[in-house]
C-alpha atoms as a PDB file:
ATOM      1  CA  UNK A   1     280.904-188.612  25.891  1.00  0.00           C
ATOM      2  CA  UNK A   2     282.132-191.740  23.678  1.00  0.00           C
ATOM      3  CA  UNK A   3     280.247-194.805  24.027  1.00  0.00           C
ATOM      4  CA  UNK A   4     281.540-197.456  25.792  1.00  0.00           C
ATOM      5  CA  UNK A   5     283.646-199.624  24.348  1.00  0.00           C
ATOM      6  CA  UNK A   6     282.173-203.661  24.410  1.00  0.00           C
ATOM      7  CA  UNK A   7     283.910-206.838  25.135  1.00  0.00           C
ATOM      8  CA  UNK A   8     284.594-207.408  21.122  1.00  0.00           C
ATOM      9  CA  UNK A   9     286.006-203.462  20.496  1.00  0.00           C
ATOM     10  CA  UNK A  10     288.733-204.149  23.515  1.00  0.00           C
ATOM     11  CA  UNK A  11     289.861-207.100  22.066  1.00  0.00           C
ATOM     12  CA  UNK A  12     290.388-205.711  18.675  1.00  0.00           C
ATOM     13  CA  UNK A  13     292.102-202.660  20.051  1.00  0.00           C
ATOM     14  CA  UNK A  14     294.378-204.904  21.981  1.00  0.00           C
ATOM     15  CA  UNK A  15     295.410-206.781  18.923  1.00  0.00           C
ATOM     16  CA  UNK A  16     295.989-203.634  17.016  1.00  0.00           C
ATOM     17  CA  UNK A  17     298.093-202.301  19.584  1.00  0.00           C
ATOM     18  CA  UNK A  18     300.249-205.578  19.580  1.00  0.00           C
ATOM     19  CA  UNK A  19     300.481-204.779  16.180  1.00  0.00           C
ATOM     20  CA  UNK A  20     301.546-201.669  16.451  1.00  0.00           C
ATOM     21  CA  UNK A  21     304.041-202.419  18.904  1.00  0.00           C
ATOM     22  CA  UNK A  22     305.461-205.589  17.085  1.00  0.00           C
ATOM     23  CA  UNK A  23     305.899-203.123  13.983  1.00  0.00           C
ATOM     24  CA  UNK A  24     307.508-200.409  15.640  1.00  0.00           C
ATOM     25  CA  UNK A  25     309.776-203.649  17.122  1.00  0.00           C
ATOM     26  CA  UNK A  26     310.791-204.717  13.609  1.00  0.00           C
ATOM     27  CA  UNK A  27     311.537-200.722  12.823  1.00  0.00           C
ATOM     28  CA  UNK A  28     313.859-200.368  15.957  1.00  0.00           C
ATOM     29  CA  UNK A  29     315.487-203.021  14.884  1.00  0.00           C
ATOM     30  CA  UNK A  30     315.957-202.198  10.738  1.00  0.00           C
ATOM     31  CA  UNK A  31     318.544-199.488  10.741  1.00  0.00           C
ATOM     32  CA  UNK A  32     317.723-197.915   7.842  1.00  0.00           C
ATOM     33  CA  UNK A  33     314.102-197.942   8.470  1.00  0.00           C
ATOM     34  CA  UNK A  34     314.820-196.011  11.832  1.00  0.00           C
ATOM     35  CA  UNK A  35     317.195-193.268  10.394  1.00  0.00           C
ATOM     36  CA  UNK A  36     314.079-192.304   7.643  1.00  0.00           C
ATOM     37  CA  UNK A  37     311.869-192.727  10.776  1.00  0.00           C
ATOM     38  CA  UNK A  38     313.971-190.656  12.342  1.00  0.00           C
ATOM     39  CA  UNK A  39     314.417-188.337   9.547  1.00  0.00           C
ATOM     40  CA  UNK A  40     310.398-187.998   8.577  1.00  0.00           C
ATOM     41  CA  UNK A  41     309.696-187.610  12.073  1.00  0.00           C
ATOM     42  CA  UNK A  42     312.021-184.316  12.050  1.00  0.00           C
ATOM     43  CA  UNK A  43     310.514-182.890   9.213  1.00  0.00           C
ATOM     44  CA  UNK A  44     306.943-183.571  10.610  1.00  0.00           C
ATOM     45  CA  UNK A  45     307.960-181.852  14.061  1.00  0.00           C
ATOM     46  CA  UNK A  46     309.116-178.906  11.778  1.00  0.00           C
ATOM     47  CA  UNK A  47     305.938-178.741   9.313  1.00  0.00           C
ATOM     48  CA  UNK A  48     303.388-179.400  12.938  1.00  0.00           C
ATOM     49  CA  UNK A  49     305.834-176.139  14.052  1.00  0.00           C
ATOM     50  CA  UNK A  50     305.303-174.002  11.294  1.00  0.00           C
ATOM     51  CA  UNK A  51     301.719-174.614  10.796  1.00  0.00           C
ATOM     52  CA  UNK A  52     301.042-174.100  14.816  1.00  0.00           C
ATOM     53  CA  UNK A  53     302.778-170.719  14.224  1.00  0.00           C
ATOM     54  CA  UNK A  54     301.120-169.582  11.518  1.00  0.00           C
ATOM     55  CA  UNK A  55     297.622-170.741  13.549  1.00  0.00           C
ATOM     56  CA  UNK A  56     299.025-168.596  16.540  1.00  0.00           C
ATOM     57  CA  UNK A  57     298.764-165.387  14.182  1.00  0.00           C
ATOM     58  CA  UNK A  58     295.761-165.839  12.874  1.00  0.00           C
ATOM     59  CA  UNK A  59     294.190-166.605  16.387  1.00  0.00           C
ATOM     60  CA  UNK A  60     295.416-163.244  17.464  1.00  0.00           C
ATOM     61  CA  UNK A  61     293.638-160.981  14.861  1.00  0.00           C
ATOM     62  CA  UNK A  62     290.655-159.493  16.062  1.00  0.00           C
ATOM     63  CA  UNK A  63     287.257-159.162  13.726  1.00  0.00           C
ATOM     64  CA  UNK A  64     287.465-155.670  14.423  1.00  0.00           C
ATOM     65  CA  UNK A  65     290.555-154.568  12.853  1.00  0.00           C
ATOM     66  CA  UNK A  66     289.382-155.887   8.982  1.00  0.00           C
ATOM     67  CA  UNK A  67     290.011-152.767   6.232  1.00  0.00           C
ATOM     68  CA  UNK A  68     286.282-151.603   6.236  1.00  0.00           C
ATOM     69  CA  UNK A  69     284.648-151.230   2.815  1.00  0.00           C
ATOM     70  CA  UNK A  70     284.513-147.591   1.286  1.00  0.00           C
ATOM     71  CA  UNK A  71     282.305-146.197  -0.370  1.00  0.00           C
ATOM     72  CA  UNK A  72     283.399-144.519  -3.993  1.00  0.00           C
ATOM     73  CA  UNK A  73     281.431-141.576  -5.472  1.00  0.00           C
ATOM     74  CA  UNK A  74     280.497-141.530  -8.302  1.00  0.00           C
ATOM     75  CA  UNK A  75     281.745-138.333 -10.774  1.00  0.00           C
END
């Protein structure tokens, strides 16, 4: 469970969240700086995708089904 959060900790996170939202104002509001938002955000979705998939296979193999070890005799 996290800690509580005191009287000083919400105020900070308040001001950082006006922060964030004044920034993401200011971006709205740039053109350019919203297409490559845009844009980044895209390729991040894609990346996230890919790497989720590739997390899906390997959560699917079993232990079991590793190539065992054989043994080679000596001649």
């Amino acid at each position: 469970m996290a800690p509580k959060m005191t009287a000083q900790d919400k105020k900070w996170q308040a001001e950082s969240d006006a922060d964030t939202l004044a920034q993401a104002d200011v971006i709205r509001k740039t053109p350019v700086r919203l297409k490559a938002a845009v844009k980044e955000a895209k390729t991040m979705a894609d990346d996230a995708k890919e790497r989720a998939t590739a997390m899906s296979k390997i959560a699917k193999i079993k232990r079991n089904t590793a190539k065992k070890a054989t043994k080679r005799s000596k001649k």
